[in-house]
N, C-alpha and C. Protein backbone atom coordinates (compact mmCIF):
# COMPACT_ATOMS: atom_id res chain seq x y z
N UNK A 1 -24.58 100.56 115.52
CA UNK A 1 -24.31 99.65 116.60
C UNK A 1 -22.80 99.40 116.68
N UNK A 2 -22.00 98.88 117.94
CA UNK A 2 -21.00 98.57 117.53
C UNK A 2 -21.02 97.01 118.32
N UNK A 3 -20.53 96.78 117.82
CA UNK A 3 -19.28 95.20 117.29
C UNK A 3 -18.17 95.16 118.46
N UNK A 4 -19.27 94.78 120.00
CA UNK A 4 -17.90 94.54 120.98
C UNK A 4 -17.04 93.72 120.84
N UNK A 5 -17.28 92.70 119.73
CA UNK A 5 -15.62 92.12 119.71
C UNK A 5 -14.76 93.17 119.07
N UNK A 6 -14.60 93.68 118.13
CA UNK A 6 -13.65 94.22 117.28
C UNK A 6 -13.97 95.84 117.90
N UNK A 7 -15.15 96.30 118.19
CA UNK A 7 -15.01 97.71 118.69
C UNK A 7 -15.12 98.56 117.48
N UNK A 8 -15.43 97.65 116.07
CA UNK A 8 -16.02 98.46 115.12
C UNK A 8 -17.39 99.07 115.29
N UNK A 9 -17.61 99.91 114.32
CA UNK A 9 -19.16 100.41 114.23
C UNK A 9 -19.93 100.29 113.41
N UNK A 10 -20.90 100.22 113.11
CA UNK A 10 -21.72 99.94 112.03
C UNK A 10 -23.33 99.84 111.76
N UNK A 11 -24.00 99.96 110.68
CA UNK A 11 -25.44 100.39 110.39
C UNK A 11 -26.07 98.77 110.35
N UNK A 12 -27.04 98.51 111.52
CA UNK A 12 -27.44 97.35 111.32
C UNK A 12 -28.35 97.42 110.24
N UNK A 13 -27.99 96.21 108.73
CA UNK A 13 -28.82 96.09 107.26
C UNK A 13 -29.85 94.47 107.32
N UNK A 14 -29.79 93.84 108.73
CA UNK A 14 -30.50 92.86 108.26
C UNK A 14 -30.34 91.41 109.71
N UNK A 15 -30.74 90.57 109.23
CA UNK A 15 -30.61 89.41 110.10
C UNK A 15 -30.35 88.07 109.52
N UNK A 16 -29.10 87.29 109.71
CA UNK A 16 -28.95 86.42 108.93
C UNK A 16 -29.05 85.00 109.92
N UNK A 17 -30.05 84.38 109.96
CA UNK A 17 -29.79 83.35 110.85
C UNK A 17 -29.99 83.31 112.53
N UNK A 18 -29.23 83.37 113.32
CA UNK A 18 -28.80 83.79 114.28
C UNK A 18 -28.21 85.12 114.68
N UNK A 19 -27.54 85.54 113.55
CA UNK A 19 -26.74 86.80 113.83
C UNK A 19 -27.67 88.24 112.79
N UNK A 20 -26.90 89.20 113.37
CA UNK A 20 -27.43 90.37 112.95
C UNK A 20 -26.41 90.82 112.06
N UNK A 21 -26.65 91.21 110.78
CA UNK A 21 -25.84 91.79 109.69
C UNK A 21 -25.39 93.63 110.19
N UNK A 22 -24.26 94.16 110.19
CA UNK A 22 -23.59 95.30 110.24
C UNK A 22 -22.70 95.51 108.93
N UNK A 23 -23.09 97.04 108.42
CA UNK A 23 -22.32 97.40 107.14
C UNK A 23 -21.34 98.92 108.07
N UNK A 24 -20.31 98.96 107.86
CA UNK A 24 -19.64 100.05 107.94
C UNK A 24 -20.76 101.23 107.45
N UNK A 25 -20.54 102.65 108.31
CA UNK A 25 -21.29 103.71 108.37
C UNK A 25 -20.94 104.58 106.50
N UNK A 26 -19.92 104.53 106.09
CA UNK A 26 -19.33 104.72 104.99
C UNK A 26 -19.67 104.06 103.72
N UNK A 27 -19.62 102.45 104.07
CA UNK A 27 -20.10 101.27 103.14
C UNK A 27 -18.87 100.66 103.36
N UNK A 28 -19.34 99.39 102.86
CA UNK A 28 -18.19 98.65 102.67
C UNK A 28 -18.44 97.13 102.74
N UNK A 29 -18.20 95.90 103.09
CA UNK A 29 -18.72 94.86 103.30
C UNK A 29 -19.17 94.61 104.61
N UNK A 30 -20.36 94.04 104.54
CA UNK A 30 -21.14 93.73 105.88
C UNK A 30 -20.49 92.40 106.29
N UNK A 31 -20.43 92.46 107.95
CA UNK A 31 -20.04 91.44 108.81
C UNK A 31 -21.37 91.00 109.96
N UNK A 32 -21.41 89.27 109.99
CA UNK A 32 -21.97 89.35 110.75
C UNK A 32 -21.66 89.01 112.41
N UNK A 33 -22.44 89.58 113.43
CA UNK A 33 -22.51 89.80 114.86
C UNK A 33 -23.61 89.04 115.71
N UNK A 34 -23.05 88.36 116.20
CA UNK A 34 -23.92 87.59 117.29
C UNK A 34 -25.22 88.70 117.98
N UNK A 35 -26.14 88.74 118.44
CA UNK A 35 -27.03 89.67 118.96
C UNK A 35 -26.15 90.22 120.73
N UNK A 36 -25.41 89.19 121.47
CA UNK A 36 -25.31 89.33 122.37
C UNK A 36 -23.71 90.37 122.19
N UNK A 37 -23.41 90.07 121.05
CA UNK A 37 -22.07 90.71 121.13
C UNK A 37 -22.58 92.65 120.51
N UNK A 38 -23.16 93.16 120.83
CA UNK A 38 -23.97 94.50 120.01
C UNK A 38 -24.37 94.87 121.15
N UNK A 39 -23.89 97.01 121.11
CA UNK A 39 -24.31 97.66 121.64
C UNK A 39 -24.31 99.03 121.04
N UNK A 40 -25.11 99.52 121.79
CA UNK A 40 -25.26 101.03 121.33
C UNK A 40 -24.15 101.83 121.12
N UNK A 41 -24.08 102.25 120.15
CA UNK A 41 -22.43 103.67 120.58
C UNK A 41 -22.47 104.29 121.52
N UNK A 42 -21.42 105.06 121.89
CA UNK A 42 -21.66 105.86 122.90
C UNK A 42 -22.10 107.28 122.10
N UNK A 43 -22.07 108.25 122.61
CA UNK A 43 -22.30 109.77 122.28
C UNK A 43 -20.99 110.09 121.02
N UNK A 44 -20.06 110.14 121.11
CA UNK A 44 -18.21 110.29 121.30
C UNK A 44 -18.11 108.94 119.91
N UNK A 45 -18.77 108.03 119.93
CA UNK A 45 -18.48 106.94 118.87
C UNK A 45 -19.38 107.45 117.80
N UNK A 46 -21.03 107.93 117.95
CA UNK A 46 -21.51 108.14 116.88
C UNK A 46 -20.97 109.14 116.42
N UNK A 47 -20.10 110.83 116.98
CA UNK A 47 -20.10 111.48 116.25
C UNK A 47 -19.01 111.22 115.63
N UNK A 48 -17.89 110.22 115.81
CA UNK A 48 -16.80 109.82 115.40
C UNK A 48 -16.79 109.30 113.85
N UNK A 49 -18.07 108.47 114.06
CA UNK A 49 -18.51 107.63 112.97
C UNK A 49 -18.97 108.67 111.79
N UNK A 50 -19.99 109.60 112.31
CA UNK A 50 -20.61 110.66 111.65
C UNK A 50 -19.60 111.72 110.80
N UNK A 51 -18.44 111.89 111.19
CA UNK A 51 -17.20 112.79 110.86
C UNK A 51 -17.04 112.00 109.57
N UNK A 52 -16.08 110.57 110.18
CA UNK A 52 -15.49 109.91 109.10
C UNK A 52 -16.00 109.74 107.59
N UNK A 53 -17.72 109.81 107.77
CA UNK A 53 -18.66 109.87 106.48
C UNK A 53 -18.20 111.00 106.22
N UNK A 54 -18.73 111.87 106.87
CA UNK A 54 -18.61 113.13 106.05
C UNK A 54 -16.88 113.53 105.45
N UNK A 55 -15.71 113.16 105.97
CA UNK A 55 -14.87 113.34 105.61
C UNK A 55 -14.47 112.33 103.85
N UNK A 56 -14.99 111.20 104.35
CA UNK A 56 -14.71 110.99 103.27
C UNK A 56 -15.75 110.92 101.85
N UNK A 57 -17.07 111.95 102.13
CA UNK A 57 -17.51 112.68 101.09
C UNK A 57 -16.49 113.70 100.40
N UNK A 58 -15.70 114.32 101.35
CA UNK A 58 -15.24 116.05 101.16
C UNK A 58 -13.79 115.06 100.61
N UNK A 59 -13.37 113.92 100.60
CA UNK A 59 -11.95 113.30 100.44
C UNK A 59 -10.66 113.54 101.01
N UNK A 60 -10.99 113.88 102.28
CA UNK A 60 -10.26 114.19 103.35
C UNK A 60 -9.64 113.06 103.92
């Protein structure tokens, strides 16, 4: 999903309250997101997201 305030991306892990929990596609610390502020990636964002994992498996 991404995070229209910040325009980050991220794997929705949960629901805290009101808001919906997002962890970076990589890992890292989860932030939480209002439901209204969340949308789908586009085409162009997931494979963006999808690269960056894999790059930083290979340590690129």
């Amino acid at each position: 999903m991404v995070d229209t305030r910040t325009g980050k991306t991220g794997i929705v892990t949960g629901h805290e309250g009101p808001y919906v929990q997002l962890r970076p596609s990589g890992g890292g610390t989860e932030w939480d997101v209002p439901p209204d502020a969340l949308r789908q990636p586009t085409q162009s964002e997931g494979m963006s997201s999808k690269v960056a994992v894999a790059n930083r498996r290979w340590g690129l």
